[in-house]
C-alpha atoms as a PDB file:
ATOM      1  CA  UNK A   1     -21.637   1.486   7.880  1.00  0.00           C
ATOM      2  CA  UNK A   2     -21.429   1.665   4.055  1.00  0.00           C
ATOM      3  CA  UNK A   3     -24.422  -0.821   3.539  1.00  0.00           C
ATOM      4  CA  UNK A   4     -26.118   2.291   5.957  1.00  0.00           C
ATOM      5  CA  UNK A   5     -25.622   4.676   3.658  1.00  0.00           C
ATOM      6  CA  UNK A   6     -26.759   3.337   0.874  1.00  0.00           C
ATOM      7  CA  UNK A   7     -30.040   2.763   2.385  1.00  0.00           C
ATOM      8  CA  UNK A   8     -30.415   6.848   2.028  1.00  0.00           C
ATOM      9  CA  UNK A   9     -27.764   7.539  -0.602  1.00  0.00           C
ATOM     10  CA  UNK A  10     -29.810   9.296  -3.741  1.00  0.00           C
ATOM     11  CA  UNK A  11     -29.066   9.842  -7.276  1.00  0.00           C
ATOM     12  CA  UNK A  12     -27.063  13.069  -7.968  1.00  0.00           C
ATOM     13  CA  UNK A  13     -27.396  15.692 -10.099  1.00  0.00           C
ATOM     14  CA  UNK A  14     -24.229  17.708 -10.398  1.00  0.00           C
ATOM     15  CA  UNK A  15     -22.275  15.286 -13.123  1.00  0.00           C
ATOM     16  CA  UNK A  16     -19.350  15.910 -15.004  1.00  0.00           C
ATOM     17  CA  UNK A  17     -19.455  13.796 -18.185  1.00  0.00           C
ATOM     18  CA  UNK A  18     -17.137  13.151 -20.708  1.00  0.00           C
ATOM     19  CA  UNK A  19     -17.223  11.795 -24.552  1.00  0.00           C
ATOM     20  CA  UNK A  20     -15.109   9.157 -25.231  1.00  0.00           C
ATOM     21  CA  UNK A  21     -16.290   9.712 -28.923  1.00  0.00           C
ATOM     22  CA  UNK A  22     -15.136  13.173 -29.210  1.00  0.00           C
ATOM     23  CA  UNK A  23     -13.542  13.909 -25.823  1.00  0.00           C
ATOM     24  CA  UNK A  24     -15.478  16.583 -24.655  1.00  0.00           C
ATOM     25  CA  UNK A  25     -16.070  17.178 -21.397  1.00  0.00           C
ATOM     26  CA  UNK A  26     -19.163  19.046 -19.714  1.00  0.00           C
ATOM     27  CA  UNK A  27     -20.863  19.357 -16.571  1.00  0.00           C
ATOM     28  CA  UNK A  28     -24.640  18.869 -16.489  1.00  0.00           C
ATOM     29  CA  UNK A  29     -27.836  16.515 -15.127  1.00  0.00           C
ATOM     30  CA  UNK A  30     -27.697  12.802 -16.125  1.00  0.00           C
ATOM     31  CA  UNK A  31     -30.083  11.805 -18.732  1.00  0.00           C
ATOM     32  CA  UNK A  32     -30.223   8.240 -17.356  1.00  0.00           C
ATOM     33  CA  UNK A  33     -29.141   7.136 -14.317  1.00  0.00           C
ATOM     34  CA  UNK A  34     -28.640   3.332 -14.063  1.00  0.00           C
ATOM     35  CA  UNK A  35     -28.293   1.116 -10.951  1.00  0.00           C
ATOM     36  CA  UNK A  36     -24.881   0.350 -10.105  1.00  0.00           C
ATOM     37  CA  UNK A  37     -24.915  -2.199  -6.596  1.00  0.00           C
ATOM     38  CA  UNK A  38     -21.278  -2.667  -7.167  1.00  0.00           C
ATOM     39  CA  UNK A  39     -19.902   0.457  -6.412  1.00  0.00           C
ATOM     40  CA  UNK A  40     -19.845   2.962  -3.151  1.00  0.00           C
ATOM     41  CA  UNK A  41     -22.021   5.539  -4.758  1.00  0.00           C
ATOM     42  CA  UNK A  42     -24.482   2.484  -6.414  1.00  0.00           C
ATOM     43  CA  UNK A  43     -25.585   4.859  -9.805  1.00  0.00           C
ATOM     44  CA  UNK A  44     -23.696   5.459 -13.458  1.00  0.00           C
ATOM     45  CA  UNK A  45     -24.482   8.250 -15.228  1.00  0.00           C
ATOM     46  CA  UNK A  46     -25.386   8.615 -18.806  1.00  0.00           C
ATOM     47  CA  UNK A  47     -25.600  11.618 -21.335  1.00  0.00           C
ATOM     48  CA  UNK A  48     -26.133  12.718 -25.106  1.00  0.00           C
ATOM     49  CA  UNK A  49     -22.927  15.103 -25.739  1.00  0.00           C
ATOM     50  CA  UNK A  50     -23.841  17.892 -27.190  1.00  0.00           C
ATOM     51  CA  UNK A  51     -21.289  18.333 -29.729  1.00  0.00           C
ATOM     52  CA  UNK A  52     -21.338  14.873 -31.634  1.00  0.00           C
ATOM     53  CA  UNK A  53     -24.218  13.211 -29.655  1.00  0.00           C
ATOM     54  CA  UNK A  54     -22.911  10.097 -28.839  1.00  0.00           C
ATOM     55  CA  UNK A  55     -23.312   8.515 -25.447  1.00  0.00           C
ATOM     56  CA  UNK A  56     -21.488   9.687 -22.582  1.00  0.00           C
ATOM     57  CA  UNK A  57     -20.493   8.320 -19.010  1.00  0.00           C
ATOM     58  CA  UNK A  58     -19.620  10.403 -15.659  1.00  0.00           C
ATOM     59  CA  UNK A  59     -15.586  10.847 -15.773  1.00  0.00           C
ATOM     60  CA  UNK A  60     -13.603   8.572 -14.202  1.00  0.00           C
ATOM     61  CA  UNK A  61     -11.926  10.558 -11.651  1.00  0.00           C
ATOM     62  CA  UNK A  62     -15.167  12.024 -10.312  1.00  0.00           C
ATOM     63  CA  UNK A  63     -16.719   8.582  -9.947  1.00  0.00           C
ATOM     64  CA  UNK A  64     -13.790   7.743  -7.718  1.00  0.00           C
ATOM     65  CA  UNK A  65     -14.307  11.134  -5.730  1.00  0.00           C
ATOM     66  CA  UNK A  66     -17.781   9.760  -5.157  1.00  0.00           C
ATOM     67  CA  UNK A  67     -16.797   6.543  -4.136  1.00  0.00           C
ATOM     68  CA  UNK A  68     -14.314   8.321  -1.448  1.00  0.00           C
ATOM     69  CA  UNK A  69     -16.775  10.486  -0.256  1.00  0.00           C
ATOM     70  CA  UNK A  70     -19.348   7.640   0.724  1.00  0.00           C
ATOM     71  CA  UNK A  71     -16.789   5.428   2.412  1.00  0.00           C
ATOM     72  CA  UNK A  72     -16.028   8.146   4.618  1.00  0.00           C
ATOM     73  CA  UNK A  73     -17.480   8.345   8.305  1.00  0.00           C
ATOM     74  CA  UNK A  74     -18.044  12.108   8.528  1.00  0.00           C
ATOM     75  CA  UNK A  75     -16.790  14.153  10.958  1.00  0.00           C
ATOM     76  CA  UNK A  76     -16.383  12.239  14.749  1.00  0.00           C
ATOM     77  CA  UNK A  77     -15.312  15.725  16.853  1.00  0.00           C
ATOM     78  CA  UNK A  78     -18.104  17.932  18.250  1.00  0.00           C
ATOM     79  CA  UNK A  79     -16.130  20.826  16.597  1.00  0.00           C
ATOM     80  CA  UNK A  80     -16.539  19.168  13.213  1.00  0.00           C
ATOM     81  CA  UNK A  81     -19.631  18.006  13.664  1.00  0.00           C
ATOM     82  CA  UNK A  82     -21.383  21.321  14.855  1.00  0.00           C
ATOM     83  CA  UNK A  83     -19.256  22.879  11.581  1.00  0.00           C
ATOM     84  CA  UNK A  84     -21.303  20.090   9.274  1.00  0.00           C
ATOM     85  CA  UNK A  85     -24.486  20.846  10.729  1.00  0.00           C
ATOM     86  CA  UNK A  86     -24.342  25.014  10.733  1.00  0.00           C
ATOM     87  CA  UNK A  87     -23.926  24.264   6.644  1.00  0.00           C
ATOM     88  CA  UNK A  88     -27.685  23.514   6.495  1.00  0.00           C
ATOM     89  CA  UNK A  89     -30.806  24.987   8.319  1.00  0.00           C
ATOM     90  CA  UNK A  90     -33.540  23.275  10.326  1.00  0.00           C
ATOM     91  CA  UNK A  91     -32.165  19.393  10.569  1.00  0.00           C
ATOM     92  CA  UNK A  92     -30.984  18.419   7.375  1.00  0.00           C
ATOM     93  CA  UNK A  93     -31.499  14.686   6.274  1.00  0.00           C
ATOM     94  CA  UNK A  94     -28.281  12.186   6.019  1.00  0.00           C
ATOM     95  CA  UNK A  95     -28.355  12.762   2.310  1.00  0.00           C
ATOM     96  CA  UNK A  96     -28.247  16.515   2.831  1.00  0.00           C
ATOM     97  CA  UNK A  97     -25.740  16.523   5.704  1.00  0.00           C
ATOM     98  CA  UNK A  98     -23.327  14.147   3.301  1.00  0.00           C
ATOM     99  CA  UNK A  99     -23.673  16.776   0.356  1.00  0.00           C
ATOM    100  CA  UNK A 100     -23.046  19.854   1.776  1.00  0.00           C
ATOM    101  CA  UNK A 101     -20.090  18.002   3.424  1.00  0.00           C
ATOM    102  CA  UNK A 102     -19.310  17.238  -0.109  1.00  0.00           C
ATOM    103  CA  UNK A 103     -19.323  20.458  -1.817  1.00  0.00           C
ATOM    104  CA  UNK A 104     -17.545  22.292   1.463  1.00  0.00           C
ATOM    105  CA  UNK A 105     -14.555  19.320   0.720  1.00  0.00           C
ATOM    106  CA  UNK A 106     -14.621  20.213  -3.044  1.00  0.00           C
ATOM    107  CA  UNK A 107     -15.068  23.738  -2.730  1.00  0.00           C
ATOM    108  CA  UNK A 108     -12.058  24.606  -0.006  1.00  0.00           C
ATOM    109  CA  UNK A 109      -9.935  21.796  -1.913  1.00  0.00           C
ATOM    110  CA  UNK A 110      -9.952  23.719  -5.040  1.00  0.00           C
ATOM    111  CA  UNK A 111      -9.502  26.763  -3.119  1.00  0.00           C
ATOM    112  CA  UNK A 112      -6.599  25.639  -1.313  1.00  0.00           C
ATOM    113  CA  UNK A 113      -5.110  23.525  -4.455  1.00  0.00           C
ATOM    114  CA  UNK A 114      -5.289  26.612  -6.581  1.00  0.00           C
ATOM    115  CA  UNK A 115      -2.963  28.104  -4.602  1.00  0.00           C
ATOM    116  CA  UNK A 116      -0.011  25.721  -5.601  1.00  0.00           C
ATOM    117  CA  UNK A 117      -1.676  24.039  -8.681  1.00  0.00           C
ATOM    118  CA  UNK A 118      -3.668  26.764 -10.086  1.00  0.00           C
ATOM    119  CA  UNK A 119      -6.110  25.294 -13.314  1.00  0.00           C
ATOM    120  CA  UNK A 120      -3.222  25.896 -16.518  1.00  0.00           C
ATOM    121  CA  UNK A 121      -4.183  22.947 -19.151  1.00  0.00           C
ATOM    122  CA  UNK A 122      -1.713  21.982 -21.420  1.00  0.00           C
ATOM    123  CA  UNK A 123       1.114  23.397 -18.889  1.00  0.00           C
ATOM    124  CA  UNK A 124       1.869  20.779 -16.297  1.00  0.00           C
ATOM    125  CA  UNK A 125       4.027  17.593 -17.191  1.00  0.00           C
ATOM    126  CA  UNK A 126       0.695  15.883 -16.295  1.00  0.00           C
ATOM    127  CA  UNK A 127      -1.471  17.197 -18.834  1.00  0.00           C
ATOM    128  CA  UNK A 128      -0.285  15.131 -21.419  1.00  0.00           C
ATOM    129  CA  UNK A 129      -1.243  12.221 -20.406  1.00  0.00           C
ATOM    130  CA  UNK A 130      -4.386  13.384 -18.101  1.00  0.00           C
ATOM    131  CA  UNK A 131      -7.792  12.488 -19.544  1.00  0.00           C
ATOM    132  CA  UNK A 132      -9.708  15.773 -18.341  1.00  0.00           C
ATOM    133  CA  UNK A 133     -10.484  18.406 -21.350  1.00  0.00           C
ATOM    134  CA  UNK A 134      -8.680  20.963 -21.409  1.00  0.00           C
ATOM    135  CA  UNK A 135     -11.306  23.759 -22.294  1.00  0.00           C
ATOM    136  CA  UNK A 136     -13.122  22.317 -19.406  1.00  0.00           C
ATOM    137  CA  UNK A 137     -10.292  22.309 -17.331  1.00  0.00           C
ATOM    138  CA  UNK A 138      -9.383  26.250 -18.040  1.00  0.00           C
ATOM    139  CA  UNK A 139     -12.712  26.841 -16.795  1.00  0.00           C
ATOM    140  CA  UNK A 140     -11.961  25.720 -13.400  1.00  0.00           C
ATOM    141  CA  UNK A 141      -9.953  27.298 -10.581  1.00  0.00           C
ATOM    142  CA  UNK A 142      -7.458  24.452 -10.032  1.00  0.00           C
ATOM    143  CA  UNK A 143      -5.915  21.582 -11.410  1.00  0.00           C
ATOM    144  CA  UNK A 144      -8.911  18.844 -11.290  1.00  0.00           C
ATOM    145  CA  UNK A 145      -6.383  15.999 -10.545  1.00  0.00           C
ATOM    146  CA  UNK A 146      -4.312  17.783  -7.688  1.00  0.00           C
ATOM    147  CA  UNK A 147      -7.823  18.822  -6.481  1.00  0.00           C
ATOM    148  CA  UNK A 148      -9.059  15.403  -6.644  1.00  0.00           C
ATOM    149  CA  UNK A 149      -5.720  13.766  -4.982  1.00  0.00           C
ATOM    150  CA  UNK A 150      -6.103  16.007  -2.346  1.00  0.00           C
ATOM    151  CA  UNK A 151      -9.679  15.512  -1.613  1.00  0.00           C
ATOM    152  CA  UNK A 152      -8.396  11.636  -1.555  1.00  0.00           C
ATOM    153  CA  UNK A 153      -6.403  12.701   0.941  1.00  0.00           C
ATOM    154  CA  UNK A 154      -8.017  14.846   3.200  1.00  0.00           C
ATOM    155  CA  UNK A 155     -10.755  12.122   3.342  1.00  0.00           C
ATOM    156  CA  UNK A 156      -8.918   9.490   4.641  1.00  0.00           C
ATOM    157  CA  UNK A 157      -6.567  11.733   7.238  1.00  0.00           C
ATOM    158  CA  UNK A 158     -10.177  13.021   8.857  1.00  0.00           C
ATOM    159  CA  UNK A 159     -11.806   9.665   9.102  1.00  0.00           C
ATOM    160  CA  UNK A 160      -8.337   7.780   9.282  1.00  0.00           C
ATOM    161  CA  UNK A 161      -9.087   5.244   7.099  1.00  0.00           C
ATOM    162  CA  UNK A 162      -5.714   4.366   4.840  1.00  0.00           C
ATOM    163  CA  UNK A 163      -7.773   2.116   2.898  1.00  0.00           C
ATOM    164  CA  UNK A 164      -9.274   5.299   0.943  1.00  0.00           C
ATOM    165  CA  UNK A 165      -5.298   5.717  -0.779  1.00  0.00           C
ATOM    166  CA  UNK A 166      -4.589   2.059  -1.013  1.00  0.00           C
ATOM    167  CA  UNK A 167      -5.212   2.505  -4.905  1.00  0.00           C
ATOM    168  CA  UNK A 168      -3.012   5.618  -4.855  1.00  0.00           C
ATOM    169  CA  UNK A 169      -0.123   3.743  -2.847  1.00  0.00           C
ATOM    170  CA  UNK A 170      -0.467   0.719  -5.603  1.00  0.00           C
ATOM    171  CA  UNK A 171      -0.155   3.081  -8.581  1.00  0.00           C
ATOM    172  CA  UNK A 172       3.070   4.566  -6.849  1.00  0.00           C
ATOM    173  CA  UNK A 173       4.411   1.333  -6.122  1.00  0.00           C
ATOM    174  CA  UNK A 174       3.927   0.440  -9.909  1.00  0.00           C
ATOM    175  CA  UNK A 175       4.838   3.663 -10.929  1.00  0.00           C
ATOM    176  CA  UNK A 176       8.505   2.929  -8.890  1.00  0.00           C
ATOM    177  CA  UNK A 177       8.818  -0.056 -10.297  1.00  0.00           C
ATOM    178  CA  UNK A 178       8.199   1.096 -13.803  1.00  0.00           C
ATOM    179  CA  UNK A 179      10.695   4.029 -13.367  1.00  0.00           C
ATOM    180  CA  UNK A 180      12.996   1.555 -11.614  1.00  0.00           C
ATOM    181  CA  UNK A 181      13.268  -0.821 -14.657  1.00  0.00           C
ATOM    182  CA  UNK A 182      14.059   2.536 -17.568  1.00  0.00           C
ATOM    183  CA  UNK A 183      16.834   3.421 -14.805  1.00  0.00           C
ATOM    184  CA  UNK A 184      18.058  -0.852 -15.064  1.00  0.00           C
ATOM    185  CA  UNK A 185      17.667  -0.654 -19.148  1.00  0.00           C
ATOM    186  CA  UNK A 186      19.799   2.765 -19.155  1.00  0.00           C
ATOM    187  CA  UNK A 187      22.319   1.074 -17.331  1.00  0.00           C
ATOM    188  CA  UNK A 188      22.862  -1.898 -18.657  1.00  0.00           C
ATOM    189  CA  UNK A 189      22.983   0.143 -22.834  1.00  0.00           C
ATOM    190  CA  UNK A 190      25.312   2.586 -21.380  1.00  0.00           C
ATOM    191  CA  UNK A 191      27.045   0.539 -18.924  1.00  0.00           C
ATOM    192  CA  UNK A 192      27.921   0.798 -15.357  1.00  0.00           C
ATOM    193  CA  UNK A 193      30.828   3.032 -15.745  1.00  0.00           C
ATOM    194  CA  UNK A 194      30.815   6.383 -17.687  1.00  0.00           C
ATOM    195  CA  UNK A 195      33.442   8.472 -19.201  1.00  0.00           C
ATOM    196  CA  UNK A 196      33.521  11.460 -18.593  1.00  0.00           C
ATOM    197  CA  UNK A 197      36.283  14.601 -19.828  1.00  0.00           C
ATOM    198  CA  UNK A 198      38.520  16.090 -17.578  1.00  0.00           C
ATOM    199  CA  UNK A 199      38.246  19.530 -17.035  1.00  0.00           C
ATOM    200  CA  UNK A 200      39.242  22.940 -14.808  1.00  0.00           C
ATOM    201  CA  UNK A 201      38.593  26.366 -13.981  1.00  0.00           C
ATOM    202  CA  UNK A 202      41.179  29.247 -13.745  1.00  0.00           C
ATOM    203  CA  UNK A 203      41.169  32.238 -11.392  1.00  0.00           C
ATOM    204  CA  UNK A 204      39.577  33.971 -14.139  1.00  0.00           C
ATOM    205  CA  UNK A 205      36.783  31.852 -14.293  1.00  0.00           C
ATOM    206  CA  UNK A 206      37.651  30.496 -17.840  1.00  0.00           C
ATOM    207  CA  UNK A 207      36.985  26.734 -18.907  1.00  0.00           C
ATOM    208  CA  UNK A 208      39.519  24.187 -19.628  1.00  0.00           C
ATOM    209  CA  UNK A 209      39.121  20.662 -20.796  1.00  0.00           C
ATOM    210  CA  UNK A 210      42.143  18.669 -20.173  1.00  0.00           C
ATOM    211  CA  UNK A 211      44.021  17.358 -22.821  1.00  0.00           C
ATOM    212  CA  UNK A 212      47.468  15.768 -23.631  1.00  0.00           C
ATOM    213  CA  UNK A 213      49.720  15.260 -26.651  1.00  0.00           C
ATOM    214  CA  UNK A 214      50.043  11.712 -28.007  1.00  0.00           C
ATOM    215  CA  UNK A 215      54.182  11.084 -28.079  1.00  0.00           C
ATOM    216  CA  UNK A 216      53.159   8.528 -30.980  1.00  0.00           C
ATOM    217  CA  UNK A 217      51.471  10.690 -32.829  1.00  0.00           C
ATOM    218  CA  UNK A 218      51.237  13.943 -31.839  1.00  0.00           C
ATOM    219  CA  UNK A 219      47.868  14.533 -31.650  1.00  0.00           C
ATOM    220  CA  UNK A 220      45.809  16.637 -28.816  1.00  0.00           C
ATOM    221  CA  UNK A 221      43.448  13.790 -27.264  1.00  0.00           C
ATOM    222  CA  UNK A 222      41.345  14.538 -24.673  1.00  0.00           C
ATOM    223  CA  UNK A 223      41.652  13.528 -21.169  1.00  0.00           C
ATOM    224  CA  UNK A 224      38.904  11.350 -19.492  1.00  0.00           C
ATOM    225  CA  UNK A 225      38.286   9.990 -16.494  1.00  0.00           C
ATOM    226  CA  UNK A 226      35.478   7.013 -15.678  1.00  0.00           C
ATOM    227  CA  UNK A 227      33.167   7.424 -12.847  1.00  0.00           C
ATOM    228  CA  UNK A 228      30.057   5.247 -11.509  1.00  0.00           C
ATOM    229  CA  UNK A 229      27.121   5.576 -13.599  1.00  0.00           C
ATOM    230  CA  UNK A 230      24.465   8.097 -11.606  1.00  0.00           C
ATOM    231  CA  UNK A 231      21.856   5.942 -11.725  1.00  0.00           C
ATOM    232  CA  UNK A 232      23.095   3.295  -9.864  1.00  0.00           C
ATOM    233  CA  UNK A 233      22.922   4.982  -6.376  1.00  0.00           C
ATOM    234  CA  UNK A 234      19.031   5.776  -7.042  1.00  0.00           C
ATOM    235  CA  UNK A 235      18.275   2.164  -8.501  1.00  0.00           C
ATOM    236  CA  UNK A 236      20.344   0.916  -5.292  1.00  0.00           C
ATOM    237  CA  UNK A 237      17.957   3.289  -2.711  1.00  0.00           C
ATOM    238  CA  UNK A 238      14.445   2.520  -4.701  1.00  0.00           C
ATOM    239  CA  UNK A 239      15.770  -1.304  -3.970  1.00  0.00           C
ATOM    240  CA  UNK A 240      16.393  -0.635  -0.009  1.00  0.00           C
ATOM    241  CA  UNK A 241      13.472   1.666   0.589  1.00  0.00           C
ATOM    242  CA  UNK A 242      10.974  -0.789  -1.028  1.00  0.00           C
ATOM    243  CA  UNK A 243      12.608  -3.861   0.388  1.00  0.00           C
ATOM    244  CA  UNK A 244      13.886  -5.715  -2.562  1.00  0.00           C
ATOM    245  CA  UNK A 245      17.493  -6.282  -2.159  1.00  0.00           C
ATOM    246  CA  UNK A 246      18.124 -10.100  -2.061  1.00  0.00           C
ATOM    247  CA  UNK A 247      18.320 -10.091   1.691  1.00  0.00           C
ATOM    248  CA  UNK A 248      14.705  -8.982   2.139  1.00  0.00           C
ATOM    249  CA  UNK A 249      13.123 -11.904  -0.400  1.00  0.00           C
ATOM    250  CA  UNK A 250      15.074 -14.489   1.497  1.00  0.00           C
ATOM    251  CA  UNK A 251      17.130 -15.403  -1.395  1.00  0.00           C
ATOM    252  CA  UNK A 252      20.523 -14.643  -0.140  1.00  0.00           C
ATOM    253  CA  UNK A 253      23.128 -17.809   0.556  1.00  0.00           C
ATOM    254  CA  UNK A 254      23.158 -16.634   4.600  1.00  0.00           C
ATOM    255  CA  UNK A 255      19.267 -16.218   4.870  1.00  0.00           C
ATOM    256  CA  UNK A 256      18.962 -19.246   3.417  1.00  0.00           C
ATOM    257  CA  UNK A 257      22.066 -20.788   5.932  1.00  0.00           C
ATOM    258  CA  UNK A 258      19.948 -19.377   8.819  1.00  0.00           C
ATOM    259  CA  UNK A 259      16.794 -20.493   7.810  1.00  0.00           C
ATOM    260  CA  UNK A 260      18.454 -23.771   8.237  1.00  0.00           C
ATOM    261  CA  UNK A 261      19.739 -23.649  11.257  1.00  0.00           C
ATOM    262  CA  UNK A 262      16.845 -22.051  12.669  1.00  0.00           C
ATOM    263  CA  UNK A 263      14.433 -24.927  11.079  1.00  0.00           C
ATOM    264  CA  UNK A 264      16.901 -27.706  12.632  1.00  0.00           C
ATOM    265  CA  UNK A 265      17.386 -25.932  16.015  1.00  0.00           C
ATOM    266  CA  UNK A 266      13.391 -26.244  15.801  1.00  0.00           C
ATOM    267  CA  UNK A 267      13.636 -30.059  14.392  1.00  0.00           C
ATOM    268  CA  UNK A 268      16.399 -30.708  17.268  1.00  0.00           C
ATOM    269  CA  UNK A 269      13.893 -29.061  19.802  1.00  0.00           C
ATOM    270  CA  UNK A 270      11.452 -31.371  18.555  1.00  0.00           C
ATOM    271  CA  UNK A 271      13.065 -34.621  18.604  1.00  0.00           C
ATOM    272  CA  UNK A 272      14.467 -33.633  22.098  1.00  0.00           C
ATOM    273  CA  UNK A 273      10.973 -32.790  23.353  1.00  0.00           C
ATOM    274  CA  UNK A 274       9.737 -36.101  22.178  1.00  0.00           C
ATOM    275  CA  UNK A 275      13.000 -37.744  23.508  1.00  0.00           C
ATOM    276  CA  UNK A 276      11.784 -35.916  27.250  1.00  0.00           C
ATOM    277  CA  UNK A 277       8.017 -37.120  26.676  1.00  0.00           C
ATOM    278  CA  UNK A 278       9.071 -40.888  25.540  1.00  0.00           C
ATOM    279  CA  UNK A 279      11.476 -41.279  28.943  1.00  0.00           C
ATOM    280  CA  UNK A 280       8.777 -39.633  31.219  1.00  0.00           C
ATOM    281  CA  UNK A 281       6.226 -42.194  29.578  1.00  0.00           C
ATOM    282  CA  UNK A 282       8.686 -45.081  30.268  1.00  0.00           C
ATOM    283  CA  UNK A 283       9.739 -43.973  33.647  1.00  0.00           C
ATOM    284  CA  UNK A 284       5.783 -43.571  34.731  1.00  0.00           C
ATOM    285  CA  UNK A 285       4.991 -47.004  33.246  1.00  0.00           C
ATOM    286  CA  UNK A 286       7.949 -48.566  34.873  1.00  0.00           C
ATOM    287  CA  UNK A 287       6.659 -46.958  38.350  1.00  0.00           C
ATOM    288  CA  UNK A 288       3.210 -48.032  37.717  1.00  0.00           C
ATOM    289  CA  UNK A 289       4.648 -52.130  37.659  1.00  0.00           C
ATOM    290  CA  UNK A 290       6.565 -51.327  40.506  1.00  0.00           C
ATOM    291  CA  UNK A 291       3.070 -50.214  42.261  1.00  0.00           C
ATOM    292  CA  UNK A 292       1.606 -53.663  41.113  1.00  0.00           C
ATOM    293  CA  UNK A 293       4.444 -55.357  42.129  1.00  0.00           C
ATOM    294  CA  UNK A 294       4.807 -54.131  45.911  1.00  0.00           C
ATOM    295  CA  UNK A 295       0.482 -54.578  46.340  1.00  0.00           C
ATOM    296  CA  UNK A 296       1.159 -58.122  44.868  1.00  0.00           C
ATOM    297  CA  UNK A 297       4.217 -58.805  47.263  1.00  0.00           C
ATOM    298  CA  UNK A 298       2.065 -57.785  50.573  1.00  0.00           C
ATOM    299  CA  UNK A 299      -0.722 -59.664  49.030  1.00  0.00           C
ATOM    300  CA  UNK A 300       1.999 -63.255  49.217  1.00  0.00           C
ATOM    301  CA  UNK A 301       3.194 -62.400  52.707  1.00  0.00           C
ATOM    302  CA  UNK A 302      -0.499 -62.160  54.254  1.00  0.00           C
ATOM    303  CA  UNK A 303      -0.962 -65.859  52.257  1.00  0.00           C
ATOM    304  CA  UNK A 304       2.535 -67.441  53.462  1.00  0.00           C
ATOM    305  CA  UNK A 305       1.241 -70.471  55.615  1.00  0.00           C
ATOM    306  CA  UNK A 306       5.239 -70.040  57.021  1.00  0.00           C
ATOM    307  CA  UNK A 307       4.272 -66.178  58.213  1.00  0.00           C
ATOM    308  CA  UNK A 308       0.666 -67.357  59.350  1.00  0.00           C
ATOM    309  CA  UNK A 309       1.604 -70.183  61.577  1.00  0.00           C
ATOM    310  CA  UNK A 310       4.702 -67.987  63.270  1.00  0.00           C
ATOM    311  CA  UNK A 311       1.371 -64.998  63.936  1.00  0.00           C
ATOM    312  CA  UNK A 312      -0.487 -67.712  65.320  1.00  0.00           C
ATOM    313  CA  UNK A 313       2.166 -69.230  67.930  1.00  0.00           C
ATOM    314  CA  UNK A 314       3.079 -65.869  68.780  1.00  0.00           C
ATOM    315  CA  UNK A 315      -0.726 -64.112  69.703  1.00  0.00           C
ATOM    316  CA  UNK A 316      -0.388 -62.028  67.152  1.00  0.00           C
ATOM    317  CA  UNK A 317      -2.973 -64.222  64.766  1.00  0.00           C
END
């Protein structure tokens, strides 16, 4: 199917670019398109920015949106395939048909992504370290990564192809495993047990921390109490849910017990099944030399001259 599409697949003209120079970022036609076989959508797109005129690629995350949109199928109901063609008039080519599905994805995506995520650079945890300008972002109507992750999304559900998020499902997994290891590292500086004050509330609602006098010294300490460090229940699910614990590698000391067993029950089967096949071999040879044996016996009674002389005086020679 892919190799299909590119057969038709054209170059496009609606690119966002972005200087890696200066970091703007601008929509506008490619001054060069070069051909890319490697990729789903088989072009890279070049520009002159137009505020310190160095050369300029198509963003990242909209080269990604490309190569999403032309592994997808298109729409397999007759509902969503009438819905595709009433977009366009007459009988729209396959490069047509795929565009207009294209810009009704991005279009409603944004529409419905604004609704949650509305386009506020600079005001999301993500900004910081997302890679889209932000003057270009404020003139959109929704966040361009939430718009893009749904778009991911909504691509793969209507042609259900999980492959399309395999990427996304990788950068989670890292991104666990990342937040797993800070949550290891604050455990083991601040240890596995924290202390914590004691404290109460009165009918009042006032605040007191709990406190004695030392009978040594006569000073107001404070009382504390240790509990288990927070963290350790969340590092202890992200290990279960992700199948990490030392059960799940096969490197606990029963695993590696039943492994054992279960390899000699199948080396016992083994040498028992060979055991079966050598005594069925023996007991089939030993019947084939009795066979030989009983053809050989009748074969001396026709030839005893005792045998033939008693047939002979008896008429039965």
């Amino acid at each position: 199917m892919r190799e299909d599409k590119l057969k038709f697949l054209s170059p496009r003209s609606d690119i966002t670019f972005k200087c890696d120079a200066c970091m703007h970022v601008w929509d506008s036609e490619p001054e060069d398109i070069v051909d890319a076989p490697e990729l789903a959508h088989p072009y890279r797109y070049f520009a002159t920015c137009d505020k310190c005129r160095a050369t300029a690629q198509q963003i990242p995350w909209q080269r990604g949106l490309f190569s999403s949109y032309v592994k997808s199928t298109g729409p397999k109901t007759i509902e969503g395939k009438a819905a595709s063609a009433a977009n366009l008039d007459g009988h729209p080519t396959p490069e047509e048909a795929m565009r207009t599905r294209f810009n009704a994805l991005k279009h409603g995506a944004a529409a419905k992504q604004a609704l949650y995520f509305p386009a506020k650079p600079g005001k999301y945890d993500a900004c910081e370290t997302c890679d889209i300008d932000h003057d270009y972002c404020s003139q959109q109507v929704a966040c361009m990564r939430r718009t893009e992750l749904f778009m991911r999304h909504l691509i793969a559900i209507q042609n259900g192809d999980p492959e399309m998020l395999r990427e996304n499902h990788a950068i989670q997994q890292a991104n666990f495993a990342a937040l797993m290891d800070d949550m290891l590292l604050s455990v083991i500086s601040k240890g596995v047990a924290l202390e914590a004050p004691v404290y109460s509330f009165d009918k009042e609602g006032g605040f007191h921390l709990g406190n004695y006098k030392d009978p040594t010294t006569g000073e107001t300490k404070l009382l504390t109490e240790l509990k288990a460090n927070p963290l350790l229940k969340h590092i202890f699910d992200l290990i279960g849910k992700n199948n990490l614990s030392l059960s799940d590698l096969g490197m606990t000391q029963k695993v590696q017990d039943d492994n054992d067993i279960k390899m000699g029950k199948l080396q016992q089967d083994g040498v028992e099944k060979q055991s079966l096949l050598s005594f069925q071999e023996k007991q089939a040879e030993q019947l084939g030399k009795l066979t030989e044996m009983m053809k050989s016996s009748k074969e001396n009674l026709k030839n005893d001259p005792i045998l033939i002389e008693h047939n002979q005086n008896s008429g039965d020679g």
